[in-house]
C-alpha atoms as a PDB file:
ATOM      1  CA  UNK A   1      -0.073  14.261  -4.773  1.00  0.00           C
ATOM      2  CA  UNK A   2      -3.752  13.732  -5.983  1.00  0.00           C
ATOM      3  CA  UNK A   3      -3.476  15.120  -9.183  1.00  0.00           C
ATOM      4  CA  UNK A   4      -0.751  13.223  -9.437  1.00  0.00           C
ATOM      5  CA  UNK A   5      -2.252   9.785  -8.215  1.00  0.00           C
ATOM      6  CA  UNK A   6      -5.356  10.797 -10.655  1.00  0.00           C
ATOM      7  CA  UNK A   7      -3.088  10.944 -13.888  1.00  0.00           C
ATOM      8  CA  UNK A   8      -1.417   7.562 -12.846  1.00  0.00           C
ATOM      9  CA  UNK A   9      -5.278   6.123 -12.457  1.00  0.00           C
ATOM     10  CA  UNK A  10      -6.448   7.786 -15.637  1.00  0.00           C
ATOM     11  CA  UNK A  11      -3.504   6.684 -17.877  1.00  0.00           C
ATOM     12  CA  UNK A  12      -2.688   3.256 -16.722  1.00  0.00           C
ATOM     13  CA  UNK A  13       0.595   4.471 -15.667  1.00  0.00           C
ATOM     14  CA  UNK A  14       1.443   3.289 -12.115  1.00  0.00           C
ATOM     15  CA  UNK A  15       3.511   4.795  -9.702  1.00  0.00           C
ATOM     16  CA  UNK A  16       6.373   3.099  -7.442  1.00  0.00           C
ATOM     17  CA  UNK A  17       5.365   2.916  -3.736  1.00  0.00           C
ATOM     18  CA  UNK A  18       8.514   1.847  -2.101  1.00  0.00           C
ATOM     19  CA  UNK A  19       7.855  -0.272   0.942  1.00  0.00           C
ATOM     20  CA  UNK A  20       9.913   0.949   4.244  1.00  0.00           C
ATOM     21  CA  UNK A  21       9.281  -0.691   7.484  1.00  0.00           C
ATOM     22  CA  UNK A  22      11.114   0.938  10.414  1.00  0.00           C
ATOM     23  CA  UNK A  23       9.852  -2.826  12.000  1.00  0.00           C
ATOM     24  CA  UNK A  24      11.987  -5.137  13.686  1.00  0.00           C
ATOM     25  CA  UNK A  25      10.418  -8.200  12.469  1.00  0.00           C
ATOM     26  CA  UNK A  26       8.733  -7.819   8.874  1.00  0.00           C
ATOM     27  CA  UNK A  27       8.433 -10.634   7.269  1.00  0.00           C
ATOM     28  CA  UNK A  28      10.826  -9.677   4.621  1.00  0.00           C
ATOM     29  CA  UNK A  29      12.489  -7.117   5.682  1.00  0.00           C
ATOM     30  CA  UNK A  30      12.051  -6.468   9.447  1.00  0.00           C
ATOM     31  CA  UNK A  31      15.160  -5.169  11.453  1.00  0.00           C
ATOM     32  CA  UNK A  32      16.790  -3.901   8.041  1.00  0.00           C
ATOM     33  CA  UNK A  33      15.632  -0.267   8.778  1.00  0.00           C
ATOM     34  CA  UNK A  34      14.220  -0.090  12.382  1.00  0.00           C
ATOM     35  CA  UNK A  35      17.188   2.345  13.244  1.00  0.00           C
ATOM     36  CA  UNK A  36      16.401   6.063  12.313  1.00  0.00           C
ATOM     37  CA  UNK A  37      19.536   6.573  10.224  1.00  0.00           C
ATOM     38  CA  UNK A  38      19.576   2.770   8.220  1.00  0.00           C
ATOM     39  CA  UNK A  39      15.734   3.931   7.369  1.00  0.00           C
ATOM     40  CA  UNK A  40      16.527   7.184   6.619  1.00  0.00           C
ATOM     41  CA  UNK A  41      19.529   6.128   4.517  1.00  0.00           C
ATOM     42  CA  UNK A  42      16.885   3.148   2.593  1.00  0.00           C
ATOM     43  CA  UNK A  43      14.545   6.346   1.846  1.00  0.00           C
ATOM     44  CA  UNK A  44      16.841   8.327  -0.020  1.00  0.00           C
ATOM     45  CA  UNK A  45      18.005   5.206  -2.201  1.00  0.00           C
ATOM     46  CA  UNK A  46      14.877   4.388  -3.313  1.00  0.00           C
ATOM     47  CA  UNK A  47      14.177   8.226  -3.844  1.00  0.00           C
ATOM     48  CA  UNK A  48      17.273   7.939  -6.189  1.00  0.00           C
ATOM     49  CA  UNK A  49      15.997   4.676  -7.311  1.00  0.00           C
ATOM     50  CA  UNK A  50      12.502   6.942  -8.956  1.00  0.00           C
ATOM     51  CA  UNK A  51      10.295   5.753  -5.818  1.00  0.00           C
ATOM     52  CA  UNK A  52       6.904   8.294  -6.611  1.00  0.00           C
ATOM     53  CA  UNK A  53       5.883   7.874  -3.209  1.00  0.00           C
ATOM     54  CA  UNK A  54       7.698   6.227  -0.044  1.00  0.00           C
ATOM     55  CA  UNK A  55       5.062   3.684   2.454  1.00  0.00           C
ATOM     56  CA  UNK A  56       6.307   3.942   6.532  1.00  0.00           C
ATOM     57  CA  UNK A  57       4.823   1.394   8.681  1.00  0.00           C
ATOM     58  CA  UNK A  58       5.920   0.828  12.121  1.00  0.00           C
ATOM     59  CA  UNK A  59       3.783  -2.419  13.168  1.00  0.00           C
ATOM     60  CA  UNK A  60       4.340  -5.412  10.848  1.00  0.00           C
ATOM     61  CA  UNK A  61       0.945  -6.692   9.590  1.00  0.00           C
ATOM     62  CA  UNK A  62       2.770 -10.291   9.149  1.00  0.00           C
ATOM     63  CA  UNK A  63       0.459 -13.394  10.220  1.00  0.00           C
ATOM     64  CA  UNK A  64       1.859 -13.611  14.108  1.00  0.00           C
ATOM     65  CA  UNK A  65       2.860 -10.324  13.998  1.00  0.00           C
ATOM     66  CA  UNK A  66       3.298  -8.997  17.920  1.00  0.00           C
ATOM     67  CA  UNK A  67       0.897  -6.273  18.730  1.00  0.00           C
ATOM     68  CA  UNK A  68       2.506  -2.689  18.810  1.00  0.00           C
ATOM     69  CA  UNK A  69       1.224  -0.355  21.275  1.00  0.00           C
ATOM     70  CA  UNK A  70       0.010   3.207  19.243  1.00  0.00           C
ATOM     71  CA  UNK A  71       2.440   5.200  21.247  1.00  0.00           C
ATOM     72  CA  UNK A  72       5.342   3.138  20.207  1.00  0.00           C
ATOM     73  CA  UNK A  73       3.949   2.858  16.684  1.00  0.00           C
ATOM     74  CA  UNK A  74       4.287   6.610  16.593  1.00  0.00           C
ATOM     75  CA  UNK A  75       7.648   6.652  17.831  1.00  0.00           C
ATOM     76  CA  UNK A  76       9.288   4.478  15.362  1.00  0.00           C
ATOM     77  CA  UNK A  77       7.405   6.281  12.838  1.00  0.00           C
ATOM     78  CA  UNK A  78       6.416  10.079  13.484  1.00  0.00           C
ATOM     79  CA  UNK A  79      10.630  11.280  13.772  1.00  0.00           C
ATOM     80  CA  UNK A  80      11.626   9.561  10.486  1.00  0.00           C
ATOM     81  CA  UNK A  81       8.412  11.243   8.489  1.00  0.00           C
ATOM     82  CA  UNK A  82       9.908  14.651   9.720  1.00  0.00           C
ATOM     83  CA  UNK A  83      12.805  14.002   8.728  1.00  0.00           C
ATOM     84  CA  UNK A  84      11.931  12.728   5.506  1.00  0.00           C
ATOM     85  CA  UNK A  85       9.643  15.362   4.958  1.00  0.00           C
ATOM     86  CA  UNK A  86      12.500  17.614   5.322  1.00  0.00           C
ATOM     87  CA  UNK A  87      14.763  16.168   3.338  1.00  0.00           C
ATOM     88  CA  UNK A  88      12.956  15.263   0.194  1.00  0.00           C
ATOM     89  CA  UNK A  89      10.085  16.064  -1.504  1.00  0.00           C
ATOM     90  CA  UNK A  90       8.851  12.541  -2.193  1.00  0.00           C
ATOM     91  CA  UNK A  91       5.170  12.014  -0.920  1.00  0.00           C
ATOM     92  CA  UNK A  92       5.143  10.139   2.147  1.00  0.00           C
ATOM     93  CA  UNK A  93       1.934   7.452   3.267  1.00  0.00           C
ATOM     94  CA  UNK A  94       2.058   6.298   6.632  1.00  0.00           C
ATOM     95  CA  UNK A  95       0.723   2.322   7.051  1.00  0.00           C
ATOM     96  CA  UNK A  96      -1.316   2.144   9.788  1.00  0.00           C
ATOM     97  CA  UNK A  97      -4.827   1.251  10.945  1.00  0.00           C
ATOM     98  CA  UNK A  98      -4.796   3.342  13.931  1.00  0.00           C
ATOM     99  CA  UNK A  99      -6.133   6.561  14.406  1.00  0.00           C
ATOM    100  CA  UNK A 100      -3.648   8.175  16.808  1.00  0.00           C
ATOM    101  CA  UNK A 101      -0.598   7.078  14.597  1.00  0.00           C
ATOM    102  CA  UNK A 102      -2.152   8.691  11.267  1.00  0.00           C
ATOM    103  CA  UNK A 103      -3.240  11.985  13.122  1.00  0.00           C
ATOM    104  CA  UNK A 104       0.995  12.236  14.355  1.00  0.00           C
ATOM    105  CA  UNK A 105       1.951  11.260  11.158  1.00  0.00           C
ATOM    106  CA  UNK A 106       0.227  13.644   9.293  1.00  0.00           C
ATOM    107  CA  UNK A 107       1.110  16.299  11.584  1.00  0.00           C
ATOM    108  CA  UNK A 108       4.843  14.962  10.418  1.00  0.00           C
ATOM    109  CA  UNK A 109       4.230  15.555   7.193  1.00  0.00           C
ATOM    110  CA  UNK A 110       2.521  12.351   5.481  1.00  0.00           C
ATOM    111  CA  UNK A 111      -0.005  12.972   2.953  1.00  0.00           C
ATOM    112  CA  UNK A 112      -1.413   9.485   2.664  1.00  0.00           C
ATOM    113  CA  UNK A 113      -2.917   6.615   5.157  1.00  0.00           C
ATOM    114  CA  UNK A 114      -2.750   3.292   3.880  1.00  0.00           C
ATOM    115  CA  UNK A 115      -5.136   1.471   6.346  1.00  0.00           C
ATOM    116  CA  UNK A 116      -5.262  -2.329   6.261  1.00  0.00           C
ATOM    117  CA  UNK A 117      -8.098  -2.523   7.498  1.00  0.00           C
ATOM    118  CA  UNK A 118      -9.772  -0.025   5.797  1.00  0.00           C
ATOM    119  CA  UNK A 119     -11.220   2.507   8.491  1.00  0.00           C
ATOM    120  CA  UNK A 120     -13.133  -0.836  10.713  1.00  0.00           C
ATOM    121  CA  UNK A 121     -10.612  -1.424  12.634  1.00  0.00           C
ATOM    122  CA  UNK A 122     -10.561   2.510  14.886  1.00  0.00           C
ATOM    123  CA  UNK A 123     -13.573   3.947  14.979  1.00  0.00           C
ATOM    124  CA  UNK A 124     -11.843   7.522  14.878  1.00  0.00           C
ATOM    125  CA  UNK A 125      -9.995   6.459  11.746  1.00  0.00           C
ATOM    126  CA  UNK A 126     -12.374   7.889   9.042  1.00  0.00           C
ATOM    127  CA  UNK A 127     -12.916  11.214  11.169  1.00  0.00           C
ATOM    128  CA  UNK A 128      -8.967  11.468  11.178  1.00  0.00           C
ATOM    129  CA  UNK A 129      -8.306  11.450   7.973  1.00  0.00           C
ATOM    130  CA  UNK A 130     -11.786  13.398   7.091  1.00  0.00           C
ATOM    131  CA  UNK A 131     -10.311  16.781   9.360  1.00  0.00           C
ATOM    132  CA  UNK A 132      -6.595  15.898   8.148  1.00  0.00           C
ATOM    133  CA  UNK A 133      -7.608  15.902   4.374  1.00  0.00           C
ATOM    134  CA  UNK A 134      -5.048  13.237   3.509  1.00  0.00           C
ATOM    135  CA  UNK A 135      -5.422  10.580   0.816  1.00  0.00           C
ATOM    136  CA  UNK A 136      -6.926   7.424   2.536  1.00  0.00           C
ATOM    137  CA  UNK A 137      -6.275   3.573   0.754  1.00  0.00           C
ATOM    138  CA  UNK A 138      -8.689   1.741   1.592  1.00  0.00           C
ATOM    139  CA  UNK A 139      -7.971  -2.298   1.963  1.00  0.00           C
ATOM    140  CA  UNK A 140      -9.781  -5.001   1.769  1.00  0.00           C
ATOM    141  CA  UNK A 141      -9.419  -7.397   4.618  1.00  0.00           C
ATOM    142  CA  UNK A 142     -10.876 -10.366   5.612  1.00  0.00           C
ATOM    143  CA  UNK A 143     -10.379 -12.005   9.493  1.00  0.00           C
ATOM    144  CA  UNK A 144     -10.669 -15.450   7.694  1.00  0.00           C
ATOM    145  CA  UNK A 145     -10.216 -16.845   4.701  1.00  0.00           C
ATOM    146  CA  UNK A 146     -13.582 -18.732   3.522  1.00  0.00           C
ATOM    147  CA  UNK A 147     -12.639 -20.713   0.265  1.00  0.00           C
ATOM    148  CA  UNK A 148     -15.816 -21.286  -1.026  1.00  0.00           C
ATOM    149  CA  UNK A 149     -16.719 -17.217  -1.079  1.00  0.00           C
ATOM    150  CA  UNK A 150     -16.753 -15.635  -4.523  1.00  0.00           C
ATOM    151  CA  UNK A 151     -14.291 -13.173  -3.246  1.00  0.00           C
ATOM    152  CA  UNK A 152     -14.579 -10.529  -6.059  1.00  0.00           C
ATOM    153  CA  UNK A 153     -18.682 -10.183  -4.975  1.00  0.00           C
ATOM    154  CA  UNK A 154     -16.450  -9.825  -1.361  1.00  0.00           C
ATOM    155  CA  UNK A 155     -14.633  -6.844  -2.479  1.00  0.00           C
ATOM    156  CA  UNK A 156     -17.485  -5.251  -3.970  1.00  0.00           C
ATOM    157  CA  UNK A 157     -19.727  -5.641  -0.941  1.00  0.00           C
ATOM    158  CA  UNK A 158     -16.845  -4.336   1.550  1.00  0.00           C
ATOM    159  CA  UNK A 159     -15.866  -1.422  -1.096  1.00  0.00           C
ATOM    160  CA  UNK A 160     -19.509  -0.133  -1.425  1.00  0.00           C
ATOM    161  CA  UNK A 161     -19.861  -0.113   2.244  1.00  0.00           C
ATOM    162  CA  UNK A 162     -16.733   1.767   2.815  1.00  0.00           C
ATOM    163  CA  UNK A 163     -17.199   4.074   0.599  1.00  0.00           C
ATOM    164  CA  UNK A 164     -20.087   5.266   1.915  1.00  0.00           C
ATOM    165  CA  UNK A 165     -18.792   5.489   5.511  1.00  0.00           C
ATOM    166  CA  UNK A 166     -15.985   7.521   4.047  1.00  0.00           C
ATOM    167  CA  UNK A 167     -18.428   9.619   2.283  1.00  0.00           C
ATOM    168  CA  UNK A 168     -20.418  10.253   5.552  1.00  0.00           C
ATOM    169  CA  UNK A 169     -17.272  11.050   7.510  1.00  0.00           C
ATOM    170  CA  UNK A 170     -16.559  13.762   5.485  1.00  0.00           C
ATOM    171  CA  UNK A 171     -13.625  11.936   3.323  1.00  0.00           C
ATOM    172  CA  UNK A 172     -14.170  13.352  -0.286  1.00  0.00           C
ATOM    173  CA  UNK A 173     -13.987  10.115  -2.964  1.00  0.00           C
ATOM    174  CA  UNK A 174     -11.724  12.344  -4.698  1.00  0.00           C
ATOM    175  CA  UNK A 175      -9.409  11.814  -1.919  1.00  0.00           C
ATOM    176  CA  UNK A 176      -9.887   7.634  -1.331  1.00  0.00           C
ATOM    177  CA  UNK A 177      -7.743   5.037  -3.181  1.00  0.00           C
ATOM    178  CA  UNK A 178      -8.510   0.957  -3.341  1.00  0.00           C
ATOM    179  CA  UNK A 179      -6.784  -1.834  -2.531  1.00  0.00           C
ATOM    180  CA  UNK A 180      -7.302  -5.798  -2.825  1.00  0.00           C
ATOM    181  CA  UNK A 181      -5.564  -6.810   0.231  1.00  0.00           C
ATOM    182  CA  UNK A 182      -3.311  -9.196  -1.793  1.00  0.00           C
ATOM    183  CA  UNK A 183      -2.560 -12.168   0.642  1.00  0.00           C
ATOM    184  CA  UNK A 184      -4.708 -10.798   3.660  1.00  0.00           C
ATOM    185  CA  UNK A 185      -7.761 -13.362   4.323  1.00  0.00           C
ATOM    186  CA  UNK A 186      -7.182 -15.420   1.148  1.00  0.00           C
ATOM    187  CA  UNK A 187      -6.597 -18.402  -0.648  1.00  0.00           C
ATOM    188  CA  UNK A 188      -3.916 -18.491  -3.066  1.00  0.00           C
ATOM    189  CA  UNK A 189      -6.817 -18.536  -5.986  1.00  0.00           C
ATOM    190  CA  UNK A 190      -8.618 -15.525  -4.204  1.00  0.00           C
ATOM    191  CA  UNK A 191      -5.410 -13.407  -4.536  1.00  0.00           C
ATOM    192  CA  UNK A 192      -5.073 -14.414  -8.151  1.00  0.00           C
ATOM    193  CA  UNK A 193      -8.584 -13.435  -8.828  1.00  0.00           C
ATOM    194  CA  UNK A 194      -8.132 -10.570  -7.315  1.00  0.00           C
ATOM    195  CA  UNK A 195      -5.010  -9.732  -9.707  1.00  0.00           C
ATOM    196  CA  UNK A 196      -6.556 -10.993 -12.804  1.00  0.00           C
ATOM    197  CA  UNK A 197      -9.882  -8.929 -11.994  1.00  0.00           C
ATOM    198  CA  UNK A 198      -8.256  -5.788 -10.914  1.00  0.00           C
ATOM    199  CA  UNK A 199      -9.668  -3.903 -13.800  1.00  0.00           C
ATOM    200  CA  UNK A 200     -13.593  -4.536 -12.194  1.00  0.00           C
ATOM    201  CA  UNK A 201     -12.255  -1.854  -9.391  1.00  0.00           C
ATOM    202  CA  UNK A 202     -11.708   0.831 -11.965  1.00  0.00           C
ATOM    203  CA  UNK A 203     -15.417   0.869 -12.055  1.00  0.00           C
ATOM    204  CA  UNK A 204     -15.292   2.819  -9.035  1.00  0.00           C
ATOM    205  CA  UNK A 205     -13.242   5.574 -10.813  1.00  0.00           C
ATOM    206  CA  UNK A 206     -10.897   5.393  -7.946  1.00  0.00           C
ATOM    207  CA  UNK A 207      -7.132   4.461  -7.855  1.00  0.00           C
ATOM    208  CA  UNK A 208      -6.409   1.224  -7.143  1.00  0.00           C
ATOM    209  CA  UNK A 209      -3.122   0.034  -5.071  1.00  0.00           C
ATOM    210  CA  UNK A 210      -1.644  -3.252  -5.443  1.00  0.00           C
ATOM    211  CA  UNK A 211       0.559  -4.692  -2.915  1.00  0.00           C
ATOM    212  CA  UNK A 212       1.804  -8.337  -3.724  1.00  0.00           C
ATOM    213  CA  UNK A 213       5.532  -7.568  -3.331  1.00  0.00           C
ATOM    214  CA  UNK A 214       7.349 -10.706  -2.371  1.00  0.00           C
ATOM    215  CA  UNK A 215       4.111 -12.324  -0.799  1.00  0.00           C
ATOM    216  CA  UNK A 216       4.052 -15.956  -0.047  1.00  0.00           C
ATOM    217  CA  UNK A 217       1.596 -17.255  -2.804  1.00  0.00           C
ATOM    218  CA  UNK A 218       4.381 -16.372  -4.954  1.00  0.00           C
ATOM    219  CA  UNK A 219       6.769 -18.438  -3.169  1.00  0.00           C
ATOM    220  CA  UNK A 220       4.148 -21.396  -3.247  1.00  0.00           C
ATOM    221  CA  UNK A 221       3.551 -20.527  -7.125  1.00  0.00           C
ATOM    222  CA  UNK A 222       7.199 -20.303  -7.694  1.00  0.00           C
ATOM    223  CA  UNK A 223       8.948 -22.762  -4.627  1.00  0.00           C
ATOM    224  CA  UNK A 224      10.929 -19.698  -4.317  1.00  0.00           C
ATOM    225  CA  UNK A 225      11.757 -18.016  -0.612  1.00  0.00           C
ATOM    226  CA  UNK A 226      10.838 -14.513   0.159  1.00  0.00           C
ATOM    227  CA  UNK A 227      14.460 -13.210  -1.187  1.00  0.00           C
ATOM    228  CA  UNK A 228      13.953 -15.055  -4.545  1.00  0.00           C
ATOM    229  CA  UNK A 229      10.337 -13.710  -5.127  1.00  0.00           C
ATOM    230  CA  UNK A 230      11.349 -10.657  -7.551  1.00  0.00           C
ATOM    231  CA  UNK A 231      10.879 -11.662 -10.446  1.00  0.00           C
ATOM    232  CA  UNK A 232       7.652 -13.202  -9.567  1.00  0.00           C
ATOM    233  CA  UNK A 233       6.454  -9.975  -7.916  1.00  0.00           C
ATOM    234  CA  UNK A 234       7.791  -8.581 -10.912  1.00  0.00           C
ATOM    235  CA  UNK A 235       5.143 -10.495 -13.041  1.00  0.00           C
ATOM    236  CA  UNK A 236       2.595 -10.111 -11.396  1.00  0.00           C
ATOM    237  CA  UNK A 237       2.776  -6.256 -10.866  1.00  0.00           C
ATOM    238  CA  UNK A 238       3.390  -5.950 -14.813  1.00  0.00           C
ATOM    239  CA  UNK A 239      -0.027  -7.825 -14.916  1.00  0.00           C
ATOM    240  CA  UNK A 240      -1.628  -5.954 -12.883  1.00  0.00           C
ATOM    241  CA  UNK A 241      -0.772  -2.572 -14.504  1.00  0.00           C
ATOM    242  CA  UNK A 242      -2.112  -3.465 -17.433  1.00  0.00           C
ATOM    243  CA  UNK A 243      -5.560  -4.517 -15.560  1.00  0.00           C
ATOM    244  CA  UNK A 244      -5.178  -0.406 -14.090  1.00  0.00           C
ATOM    245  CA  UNK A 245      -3.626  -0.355 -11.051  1.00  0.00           C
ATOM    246  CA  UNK A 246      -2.380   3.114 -10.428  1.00  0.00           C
ATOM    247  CA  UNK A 247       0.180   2.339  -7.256  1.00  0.00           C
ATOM    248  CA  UNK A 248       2.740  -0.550  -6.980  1.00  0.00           C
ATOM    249  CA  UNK A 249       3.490  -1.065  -3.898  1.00  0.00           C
ATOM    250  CA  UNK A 250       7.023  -2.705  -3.743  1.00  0.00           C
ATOM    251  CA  UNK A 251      10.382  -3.446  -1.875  1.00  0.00           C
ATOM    252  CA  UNK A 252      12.405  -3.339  -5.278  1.00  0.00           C
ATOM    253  CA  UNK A 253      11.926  -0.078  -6.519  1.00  0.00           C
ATOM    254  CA  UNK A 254      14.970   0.453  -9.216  1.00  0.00           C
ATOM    255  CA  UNK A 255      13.508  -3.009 -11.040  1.00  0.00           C
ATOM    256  CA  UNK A 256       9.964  -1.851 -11.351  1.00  0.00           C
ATOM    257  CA  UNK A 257      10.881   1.655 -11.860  1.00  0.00           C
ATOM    258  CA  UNK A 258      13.114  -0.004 -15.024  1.00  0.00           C
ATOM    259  CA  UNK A 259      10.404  -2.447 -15.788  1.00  0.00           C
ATOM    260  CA  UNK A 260       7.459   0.405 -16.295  1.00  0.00           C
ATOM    261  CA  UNK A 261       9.655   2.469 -18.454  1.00  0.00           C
ATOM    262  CA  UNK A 262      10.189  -0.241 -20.714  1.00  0.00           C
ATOM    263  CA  UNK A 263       6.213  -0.642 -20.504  1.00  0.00           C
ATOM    264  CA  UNK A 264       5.605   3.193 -21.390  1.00  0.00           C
ATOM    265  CA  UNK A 265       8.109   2.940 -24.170  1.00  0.00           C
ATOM    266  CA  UNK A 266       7.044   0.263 -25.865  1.00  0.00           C
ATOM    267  CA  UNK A 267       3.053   1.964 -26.120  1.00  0.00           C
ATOM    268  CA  UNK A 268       4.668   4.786 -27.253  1.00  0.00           C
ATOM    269  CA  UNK A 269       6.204   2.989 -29.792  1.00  0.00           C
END
């Protein structure tokens, strides 16, 4: 999975996260999949869909969200990476800012943790994923949103701090991806900054993830609601490939999957 995340950061050529939330109240999705066999069932269509990588969270990380307890967390989420894991070879990242529920997952067979907090939230985080090895993304999160920051100075603060804890830990940077944190502690302009600067992250020779699927500044951009919001997401992703983001991280696989091969065969045209 890292060479293969390395190629899609060195060639501009993203790969399809598809988004499953074994959740029962997501805010787009939540209760679709919370049953073992309606998530595994989502998994293998967007496997057949070209999904390069499938994202399993099992706490929504929705404003208003309810806490989840780890060992629930774990239990929604460890039994359907096993049997994922056994039934396909698609890489699996498990979304989670907890320690404890990235150890069982990786012990289930996930390769990647996709923290949204980026290892401040557990303090055991970074030494987890240091003796597990896996790939880490790193988010950028904010527990405010302050208007009048220049939030692209923000992300480079928080990323060169992080990077050095991760470093300290024991977490090779060959192993660490980046992430905006589209729509978490932002104003609508932040999180288009953040999009039309993406490329100022490739500085840190590290793949970047972009999640903005179906997010509610595009339904204020767009007056859409969030089951109209695809071809904005759409958009937007397209954009931000082209500014190097090596992961898009989306509900709608088959369209973007469709969309980037247009994309690659029109540069190789």
């Amino acid at each position: 999975m890292r060479e293969k995340l390395r190629a899609a950061h060195e060639e501009a050529s993203p790969l399809v996260m598809g988004i499953l939330n074994v959740t029962p109240d997501s805010f787009s999705d939540g209760g679709h999949f919370d049953a073992p066999e309606r998530a595994l069932a989502h998994a293998a269509r967007m496997v057949q869909e070209g999904a390069d990588i499938l994202d399993l969270g099992g706490e929504s990380t929705r404003p208003g969200a309810a806490f989840v307890e780890a060992e629930e967390e774990i239990a929604r989420t460890a039994p359907v990476i096993a049997a994922l894991s056994a039934a396909s070879a698609c890489p699996i990242s498990i979304d989670t800012y907890k320690a404890s529920v990235a150890h069982e997952a990786v012990r289930a067979g996930a390769v990647m943790i996709n923290d949204i907090w980026g290892l401040q939230h557990d303090p055991d985080m970074a030494r987890v994923a240091a003796e597990t090895g896996a790939l880490v993304v790193i988010m950028h999160n904010r527990e405010q949103i302050e208007a009048e920051i220049d939030i692209l100075d923000d992300l480079r603060r928080f990323f060169d701090r992080v990077i050095a804890q991760a470093e300290r830990a024991g977490i090779s940077r060959a192993h660490l991806a980046l992430d905006p944190g589209i729509g978490f502690g932002k104003t609508d302009a932040q999180n288009l900054a953040c999009i039309a600067h993406l490329d100022r992250l490739r500085e840190y020779d590290m793949p970047v993830l972009l999640g903005l699927s179906r997010k509610s500044f595009l339904g204020r951009a767009l007056g859409r609601d969030v089951e109209h919001r695809l071809g904005g997401t759409l958009g937007a992703n397209l954009f931000g490939a082209t500014r190097g983001a090596a992961i898009l991280r989306v509900h709608d696989v088959a369209p973007h999957v469709d969309a980037l091969k247009i994309v690659r065969l029109l540069r190789a045209a």
